[in-house]
PDB file of N, CA and C in Angstrom:
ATOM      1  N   UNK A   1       0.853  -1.178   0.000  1.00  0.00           N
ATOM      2  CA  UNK A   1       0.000   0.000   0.000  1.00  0.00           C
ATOM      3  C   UNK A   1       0.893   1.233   0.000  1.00  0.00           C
ATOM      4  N   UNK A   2       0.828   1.990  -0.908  1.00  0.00           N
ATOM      5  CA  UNK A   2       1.366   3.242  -0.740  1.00  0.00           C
ATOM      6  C   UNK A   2       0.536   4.546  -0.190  1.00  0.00           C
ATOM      7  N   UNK A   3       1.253   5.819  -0.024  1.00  0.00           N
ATOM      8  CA  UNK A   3       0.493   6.486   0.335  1.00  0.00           C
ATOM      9  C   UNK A   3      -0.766   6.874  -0.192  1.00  0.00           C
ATOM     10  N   UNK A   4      -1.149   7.144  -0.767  1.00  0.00           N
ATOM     11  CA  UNK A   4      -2.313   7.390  -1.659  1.00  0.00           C
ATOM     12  C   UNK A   4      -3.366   6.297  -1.617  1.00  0.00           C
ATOM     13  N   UNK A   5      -3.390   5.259  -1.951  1.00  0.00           N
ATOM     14  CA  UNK A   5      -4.105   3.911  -1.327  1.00  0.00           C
ATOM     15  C   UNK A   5      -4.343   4.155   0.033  1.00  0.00           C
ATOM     16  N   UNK A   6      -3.155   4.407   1.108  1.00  0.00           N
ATOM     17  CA  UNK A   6      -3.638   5.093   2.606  1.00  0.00           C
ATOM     18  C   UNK A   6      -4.316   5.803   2.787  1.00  0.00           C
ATOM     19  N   UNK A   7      -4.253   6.977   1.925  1.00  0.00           N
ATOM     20  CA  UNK A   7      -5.104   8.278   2.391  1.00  0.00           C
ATOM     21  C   UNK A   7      -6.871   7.753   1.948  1.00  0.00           C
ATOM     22  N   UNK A   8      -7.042   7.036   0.767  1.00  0.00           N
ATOM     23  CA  UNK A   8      -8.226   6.847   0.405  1.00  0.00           C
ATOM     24  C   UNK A   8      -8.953   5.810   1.441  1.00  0.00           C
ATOM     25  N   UNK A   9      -7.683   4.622   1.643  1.00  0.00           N
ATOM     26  CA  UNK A   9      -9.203   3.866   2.841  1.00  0.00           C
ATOM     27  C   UNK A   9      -8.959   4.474   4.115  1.00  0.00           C
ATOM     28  N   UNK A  10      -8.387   5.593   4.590  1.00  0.00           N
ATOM     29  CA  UNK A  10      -8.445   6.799   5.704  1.00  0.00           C
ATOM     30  C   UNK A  10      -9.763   7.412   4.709  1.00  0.00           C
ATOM     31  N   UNK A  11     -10.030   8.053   4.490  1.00  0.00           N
ATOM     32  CA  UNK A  11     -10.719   8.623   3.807  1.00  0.00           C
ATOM     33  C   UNK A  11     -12.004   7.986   3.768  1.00  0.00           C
ATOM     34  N   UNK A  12     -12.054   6.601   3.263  1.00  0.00           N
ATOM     35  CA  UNK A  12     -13.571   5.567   3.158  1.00  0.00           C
ATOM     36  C   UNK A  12     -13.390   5.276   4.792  1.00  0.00           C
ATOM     37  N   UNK A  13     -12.887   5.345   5.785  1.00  0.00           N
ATOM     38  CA  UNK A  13     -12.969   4.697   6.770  1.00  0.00           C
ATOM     39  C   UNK A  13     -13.306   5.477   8.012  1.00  0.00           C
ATOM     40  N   UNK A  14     -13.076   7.101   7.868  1.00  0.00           N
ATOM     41  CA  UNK A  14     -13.378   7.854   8.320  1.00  0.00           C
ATOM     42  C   UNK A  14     -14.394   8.831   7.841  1.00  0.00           C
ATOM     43  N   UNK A  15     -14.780   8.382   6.592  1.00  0.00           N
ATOM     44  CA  UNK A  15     -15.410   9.432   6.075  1.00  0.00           C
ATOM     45  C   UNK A  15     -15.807  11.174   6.033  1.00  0.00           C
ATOM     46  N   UNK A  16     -14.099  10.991   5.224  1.00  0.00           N
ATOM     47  CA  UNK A  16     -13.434  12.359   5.164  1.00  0.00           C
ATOM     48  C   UNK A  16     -13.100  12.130   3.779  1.00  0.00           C
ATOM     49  N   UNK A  17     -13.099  13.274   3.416  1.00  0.00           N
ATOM     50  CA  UNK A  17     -13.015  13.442   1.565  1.00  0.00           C
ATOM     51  C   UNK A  17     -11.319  13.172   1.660  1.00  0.00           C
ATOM     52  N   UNK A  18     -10.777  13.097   0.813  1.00  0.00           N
ATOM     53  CA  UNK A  18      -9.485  12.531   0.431  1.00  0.00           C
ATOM     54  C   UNK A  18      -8.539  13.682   0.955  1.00  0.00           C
ATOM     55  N   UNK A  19      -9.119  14.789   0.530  1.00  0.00           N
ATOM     56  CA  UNK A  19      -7.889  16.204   0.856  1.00  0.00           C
ATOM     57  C   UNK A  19      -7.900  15.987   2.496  1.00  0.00           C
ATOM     58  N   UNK A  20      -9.014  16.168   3.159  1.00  0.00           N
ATOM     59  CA  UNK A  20      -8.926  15.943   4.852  1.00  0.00           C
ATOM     60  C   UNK A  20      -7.787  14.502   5.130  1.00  0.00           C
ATOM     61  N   UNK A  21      -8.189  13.883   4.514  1.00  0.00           N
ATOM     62  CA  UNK A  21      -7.601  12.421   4.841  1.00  0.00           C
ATOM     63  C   UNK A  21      -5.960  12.154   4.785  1.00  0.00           C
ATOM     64  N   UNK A  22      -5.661  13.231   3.527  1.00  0.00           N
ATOM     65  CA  UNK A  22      -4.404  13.913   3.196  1.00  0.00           C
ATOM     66  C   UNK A  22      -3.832  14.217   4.186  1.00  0.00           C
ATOM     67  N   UNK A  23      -4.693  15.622   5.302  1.00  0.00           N
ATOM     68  CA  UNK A  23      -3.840  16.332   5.717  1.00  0.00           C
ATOM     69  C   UNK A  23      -3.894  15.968   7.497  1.00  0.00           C
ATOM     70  N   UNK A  24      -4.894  14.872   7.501  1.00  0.00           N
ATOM     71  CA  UNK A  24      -4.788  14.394   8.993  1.00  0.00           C
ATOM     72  C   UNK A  24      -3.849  13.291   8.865  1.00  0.00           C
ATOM     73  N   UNK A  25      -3.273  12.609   7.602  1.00  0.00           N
ATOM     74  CA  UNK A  25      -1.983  11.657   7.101  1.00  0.00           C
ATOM     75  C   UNK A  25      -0.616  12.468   7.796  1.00  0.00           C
ATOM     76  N   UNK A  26      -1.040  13.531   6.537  1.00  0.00           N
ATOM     77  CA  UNK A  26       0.583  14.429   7.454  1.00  0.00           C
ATOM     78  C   UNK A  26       0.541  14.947   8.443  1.00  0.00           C
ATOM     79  N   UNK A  27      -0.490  15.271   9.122  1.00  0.00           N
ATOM     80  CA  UNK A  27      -0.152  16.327  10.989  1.00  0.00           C
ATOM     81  C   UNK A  27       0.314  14.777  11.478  1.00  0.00           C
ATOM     82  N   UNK A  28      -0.226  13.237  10.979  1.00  0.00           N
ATOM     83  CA  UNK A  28       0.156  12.705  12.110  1.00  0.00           C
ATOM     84  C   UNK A  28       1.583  11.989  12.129  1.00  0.00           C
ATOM     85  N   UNK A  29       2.020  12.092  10.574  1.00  0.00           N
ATOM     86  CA  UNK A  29       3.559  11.684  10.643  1.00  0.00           C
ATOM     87  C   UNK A  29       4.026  12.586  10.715  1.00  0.00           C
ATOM     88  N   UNK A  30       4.033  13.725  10.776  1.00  0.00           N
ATOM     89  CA  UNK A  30       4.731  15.174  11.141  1.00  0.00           C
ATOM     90  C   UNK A  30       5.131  15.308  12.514  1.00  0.00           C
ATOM     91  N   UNK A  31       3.989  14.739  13.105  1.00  0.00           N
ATOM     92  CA  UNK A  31       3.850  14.794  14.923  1.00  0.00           C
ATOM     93  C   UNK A  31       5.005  13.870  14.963  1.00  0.00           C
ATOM     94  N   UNK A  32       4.385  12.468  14.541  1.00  0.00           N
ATOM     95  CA  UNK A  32       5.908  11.551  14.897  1.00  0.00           C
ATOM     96  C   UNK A  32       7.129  11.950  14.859  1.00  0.00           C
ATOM     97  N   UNK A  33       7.615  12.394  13.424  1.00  0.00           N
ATOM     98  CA  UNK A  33       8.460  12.906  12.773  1.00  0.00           C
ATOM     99  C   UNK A  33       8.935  13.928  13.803  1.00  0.00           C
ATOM    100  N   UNK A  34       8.288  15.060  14.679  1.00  0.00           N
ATOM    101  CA  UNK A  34       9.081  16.033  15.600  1.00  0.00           C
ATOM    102  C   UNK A  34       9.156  15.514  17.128  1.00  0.00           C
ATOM    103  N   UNK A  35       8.471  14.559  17.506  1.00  0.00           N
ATOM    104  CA  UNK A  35       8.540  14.100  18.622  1.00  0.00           C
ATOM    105  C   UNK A  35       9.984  12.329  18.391  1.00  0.00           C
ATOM    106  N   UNK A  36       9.809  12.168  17.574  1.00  0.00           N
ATOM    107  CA  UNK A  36      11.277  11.328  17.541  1.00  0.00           C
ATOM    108  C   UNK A  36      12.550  12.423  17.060  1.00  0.00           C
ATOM    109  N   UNK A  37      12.061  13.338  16.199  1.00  0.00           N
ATOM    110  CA  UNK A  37      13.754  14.551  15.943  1.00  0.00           C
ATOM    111  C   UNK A  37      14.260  15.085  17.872  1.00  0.00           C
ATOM    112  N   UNK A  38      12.924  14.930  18.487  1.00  0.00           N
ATOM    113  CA  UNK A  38      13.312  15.694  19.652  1.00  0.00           C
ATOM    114  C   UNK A  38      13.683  14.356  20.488  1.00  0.00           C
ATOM    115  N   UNK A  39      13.928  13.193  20.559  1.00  0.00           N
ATOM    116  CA  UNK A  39      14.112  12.242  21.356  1.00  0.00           C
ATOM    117  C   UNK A  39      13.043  11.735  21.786  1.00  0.00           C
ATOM    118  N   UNK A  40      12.447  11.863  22.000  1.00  0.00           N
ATOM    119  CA  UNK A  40      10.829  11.355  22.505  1.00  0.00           C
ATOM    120  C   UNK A  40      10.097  10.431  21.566  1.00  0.00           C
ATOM    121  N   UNK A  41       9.976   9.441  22.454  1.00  0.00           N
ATOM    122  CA  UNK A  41       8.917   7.855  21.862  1.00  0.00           C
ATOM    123  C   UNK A  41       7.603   8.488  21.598  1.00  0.00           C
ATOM    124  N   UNK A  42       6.585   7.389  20.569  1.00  0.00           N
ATOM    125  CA  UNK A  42       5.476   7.392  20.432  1.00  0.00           C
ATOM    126  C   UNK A  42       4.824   6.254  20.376  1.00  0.00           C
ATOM    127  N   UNK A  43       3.971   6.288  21.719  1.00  0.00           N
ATOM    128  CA  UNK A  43       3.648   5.070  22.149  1.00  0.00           C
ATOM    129  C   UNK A  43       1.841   4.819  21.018  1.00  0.00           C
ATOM    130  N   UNK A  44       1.336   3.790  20.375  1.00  0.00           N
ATOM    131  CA  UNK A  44       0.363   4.134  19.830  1.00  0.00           C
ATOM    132  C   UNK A  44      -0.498   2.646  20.495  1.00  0.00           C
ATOM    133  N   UNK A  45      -0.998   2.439  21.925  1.00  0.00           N
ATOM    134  CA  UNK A  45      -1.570   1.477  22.834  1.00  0.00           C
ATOM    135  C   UNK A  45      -2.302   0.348  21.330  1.00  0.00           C
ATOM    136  N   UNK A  46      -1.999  -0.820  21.406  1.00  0.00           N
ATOM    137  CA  UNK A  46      -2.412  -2.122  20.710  1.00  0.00           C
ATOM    138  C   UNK A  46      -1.544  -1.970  19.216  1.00  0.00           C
ATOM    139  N   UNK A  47      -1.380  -0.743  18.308  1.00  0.00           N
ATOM    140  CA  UNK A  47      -0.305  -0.485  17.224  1.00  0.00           C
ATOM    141  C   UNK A  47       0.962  -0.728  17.869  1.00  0.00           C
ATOM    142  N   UNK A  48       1.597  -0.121  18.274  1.00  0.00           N
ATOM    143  CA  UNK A  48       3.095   0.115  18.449  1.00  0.00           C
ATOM    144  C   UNK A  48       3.485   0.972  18.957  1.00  0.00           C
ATOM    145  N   UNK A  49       4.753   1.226  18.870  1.00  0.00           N
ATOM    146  CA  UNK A  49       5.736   2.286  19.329  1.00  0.00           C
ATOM    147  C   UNK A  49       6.996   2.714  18.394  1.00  0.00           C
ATOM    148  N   UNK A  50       6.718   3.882  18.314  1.00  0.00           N
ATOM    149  CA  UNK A  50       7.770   4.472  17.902  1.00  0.00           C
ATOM    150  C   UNK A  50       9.189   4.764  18.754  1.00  0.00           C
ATOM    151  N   UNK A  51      10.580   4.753  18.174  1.00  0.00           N
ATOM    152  CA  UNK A  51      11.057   5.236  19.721  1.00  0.00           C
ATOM    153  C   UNK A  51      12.916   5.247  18.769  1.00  0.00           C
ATOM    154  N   UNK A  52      13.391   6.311  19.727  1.00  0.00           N
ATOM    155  CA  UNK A  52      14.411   6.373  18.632  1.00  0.00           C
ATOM    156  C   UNK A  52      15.832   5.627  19.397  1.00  0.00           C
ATOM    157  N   UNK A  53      16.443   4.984  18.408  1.00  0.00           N
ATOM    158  CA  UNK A  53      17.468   4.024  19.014  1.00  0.00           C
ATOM    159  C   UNK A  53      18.817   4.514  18.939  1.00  0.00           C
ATOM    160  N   UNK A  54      20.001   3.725  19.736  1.00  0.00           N
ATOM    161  CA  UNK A  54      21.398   4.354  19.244  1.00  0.00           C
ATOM    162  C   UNK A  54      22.136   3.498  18.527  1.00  0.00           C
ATOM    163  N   UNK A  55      22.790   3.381  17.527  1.00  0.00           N
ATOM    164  CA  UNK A  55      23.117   2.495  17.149  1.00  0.00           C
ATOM    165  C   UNK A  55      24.671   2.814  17.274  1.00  0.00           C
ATOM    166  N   UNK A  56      25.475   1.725  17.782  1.00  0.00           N
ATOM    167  CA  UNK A  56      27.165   2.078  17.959  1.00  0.00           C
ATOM    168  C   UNK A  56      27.911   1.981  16.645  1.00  0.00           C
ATOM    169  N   UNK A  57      29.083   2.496  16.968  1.00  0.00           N
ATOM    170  CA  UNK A  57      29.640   2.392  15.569  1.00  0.00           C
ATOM    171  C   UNK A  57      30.433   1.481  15.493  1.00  0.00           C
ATOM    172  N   UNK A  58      30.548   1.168  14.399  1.00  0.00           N
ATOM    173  CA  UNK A  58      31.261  -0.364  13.992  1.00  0.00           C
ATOM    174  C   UNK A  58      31.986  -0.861  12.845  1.00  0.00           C
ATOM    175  N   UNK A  59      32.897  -1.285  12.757  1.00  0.00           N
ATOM    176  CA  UNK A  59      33.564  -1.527  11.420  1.00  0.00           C
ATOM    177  C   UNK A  59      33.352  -2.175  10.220  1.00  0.00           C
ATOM    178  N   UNK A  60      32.526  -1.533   9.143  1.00  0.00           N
ATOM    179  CA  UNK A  60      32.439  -2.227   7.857  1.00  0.00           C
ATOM    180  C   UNK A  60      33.552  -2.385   6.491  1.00  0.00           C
ATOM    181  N   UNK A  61      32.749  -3.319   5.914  1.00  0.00           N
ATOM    182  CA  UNK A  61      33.846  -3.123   4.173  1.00  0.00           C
ATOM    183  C   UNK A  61      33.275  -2.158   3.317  1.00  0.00           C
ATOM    184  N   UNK A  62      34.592  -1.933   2.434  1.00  0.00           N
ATOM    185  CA  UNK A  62      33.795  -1.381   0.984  1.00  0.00           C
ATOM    186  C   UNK A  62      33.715  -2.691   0.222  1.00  0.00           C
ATOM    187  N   UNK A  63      32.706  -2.434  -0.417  1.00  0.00           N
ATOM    188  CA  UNK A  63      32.466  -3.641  -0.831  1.00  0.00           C
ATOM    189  C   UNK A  63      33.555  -3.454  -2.408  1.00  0.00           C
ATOM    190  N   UNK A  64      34.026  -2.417  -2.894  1.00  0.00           N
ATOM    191  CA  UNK A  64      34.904  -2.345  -4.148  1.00  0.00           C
ATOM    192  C   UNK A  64      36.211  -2.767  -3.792  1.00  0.00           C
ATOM    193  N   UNK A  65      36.456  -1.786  -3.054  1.00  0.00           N
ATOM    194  CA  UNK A  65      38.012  -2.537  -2.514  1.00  0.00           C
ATOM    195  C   UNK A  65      38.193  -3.527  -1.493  1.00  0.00           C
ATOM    196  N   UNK A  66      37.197  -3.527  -0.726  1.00  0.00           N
ATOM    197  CA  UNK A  66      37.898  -4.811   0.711  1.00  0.00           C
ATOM    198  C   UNK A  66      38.131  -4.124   1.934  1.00  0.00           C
ATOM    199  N   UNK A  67      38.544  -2.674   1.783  1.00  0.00           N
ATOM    200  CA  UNK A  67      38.859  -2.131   2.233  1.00  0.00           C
ATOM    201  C   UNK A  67      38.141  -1.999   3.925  1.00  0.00           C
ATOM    202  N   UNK A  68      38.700  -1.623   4.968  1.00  0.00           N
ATOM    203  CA  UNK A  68      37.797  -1.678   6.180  1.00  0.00           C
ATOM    204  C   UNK A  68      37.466   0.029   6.472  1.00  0.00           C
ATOM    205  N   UNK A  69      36.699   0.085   6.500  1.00  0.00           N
ATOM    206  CA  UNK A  69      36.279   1.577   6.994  1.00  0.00           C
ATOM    207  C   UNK A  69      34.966   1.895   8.263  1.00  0.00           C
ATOM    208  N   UNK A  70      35.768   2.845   9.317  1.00  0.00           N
ATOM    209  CA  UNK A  70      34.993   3.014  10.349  1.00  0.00           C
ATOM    210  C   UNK A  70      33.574   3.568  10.017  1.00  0.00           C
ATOM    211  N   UNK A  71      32.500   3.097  10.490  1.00  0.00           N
ATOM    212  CA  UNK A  71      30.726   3.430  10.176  1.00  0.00           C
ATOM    213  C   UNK A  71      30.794   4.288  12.349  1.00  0.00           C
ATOM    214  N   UNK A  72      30.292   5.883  11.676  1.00  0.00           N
ATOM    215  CA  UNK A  72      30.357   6.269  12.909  1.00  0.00           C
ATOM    216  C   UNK A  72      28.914   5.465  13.615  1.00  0.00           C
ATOM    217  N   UNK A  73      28.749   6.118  15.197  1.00  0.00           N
ATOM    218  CA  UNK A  73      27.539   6.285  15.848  1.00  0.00           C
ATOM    219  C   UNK A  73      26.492   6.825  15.424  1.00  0.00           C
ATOM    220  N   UNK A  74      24.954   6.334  15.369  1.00  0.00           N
ATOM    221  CA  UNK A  74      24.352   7.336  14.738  1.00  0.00           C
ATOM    222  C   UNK A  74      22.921   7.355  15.536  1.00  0.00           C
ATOM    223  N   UNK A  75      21.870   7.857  15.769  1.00  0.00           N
ATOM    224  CA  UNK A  75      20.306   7.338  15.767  1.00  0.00           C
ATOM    225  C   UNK A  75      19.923   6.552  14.877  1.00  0.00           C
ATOM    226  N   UNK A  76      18.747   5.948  15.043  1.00  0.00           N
ATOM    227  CA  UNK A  76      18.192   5.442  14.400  1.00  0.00           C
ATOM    228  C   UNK A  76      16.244   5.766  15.217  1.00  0.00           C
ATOM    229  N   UNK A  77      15.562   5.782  13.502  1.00  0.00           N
ATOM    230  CA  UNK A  77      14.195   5.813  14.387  1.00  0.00           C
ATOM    231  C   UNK A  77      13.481   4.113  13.941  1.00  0.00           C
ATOM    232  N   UNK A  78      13.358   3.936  15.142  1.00  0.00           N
ATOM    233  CA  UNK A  78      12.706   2.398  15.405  1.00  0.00           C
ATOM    234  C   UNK A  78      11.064   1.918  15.605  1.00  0.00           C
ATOM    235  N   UNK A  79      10.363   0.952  15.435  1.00  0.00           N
ATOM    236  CA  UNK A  79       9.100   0.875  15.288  1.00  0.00           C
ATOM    237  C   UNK A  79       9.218  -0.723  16.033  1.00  0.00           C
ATOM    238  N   UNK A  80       8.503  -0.971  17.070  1.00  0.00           N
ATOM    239  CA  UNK A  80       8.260  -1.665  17.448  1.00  0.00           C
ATOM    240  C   UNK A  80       6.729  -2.168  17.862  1.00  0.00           C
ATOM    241  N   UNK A  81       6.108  -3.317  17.168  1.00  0.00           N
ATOM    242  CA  UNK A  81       4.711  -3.701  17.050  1.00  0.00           C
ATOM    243  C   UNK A  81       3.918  -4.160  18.280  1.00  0.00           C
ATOM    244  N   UNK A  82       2.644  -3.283  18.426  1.00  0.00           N
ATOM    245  CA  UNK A  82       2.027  -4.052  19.716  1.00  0.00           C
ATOM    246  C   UNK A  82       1.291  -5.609  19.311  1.00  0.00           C
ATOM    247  N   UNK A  83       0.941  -5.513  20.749  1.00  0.00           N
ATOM    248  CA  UNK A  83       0.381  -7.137  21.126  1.00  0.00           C
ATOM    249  C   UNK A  83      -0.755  -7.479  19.845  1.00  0.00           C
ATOM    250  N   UNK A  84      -1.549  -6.402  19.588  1.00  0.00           N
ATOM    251  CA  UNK A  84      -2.937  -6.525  18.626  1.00  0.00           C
ATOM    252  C   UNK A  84      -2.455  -6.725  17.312  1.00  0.00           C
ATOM    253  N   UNK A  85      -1.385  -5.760  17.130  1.00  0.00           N
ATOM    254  CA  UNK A  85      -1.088  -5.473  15.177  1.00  0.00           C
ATOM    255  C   UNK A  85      -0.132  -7.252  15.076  1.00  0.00           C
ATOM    256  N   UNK A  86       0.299  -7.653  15.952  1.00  0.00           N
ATOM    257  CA  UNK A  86       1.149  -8.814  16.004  1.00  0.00           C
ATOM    258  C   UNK A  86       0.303 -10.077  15.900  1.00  0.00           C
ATOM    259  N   UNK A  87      -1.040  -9.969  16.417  1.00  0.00           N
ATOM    260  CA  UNK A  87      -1.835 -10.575  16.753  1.00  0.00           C
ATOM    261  C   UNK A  87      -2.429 -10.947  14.938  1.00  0.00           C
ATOM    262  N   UNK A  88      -2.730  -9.893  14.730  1.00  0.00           N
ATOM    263  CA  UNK A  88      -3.843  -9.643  13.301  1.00  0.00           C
ATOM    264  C   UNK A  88      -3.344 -10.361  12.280  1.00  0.00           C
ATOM    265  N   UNK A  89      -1.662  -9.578  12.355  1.00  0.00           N
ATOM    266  CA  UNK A  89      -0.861 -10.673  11.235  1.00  0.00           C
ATOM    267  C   UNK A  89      -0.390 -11.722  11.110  1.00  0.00           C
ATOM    268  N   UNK A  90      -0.798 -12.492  11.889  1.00  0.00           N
ATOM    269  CA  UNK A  90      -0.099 -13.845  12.042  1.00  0.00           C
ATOM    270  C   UNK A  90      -1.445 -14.701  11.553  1.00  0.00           C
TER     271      UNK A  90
END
């Protein structure tokens, strides 16, 4: 499903015309989007959680030469599935 397929069964499911469905799509990955830039999880009770991780740094190859080159420290933003969405897909 891409976005657009999203916004429409948001749209049939809430029954909100497509532009609303649009723009309650983006306030709510926007929200995510500034509450993980600021460090802060998003807990969504039976969906998941959002939550931002650290990942250490560690030594990879180039894959052209062989070569070893240091991969710094970085964030990462992480998604971890609740009990229900885990439930549905199985």
């Amino acid at each position: 499903m891409n976005k657009a397929q999203l916004v429409e069964a948001i749209a049939s499911g809430a029954n909100l015309s497509k532009a609303d469905a649009a723009r309650a799509l983006n306030a709510t990955t926007g929200a995510i989007t500034s509450a993980l830039s600021g460090g802060d999880g998003v807990q969504l009770t039976g969906f998941g959680s959002f939550m931002v991780r650290d990942r250490a740094a560690r030594t990879g190859r180039n894959p052209q030469t062989g070569t070893s080159i240091a991969i710094p420290a970085t964030k990462i933003a992480a998604f971890k599935a609740g009990k229900s969405l885990k439930e549905s897909v199985q």
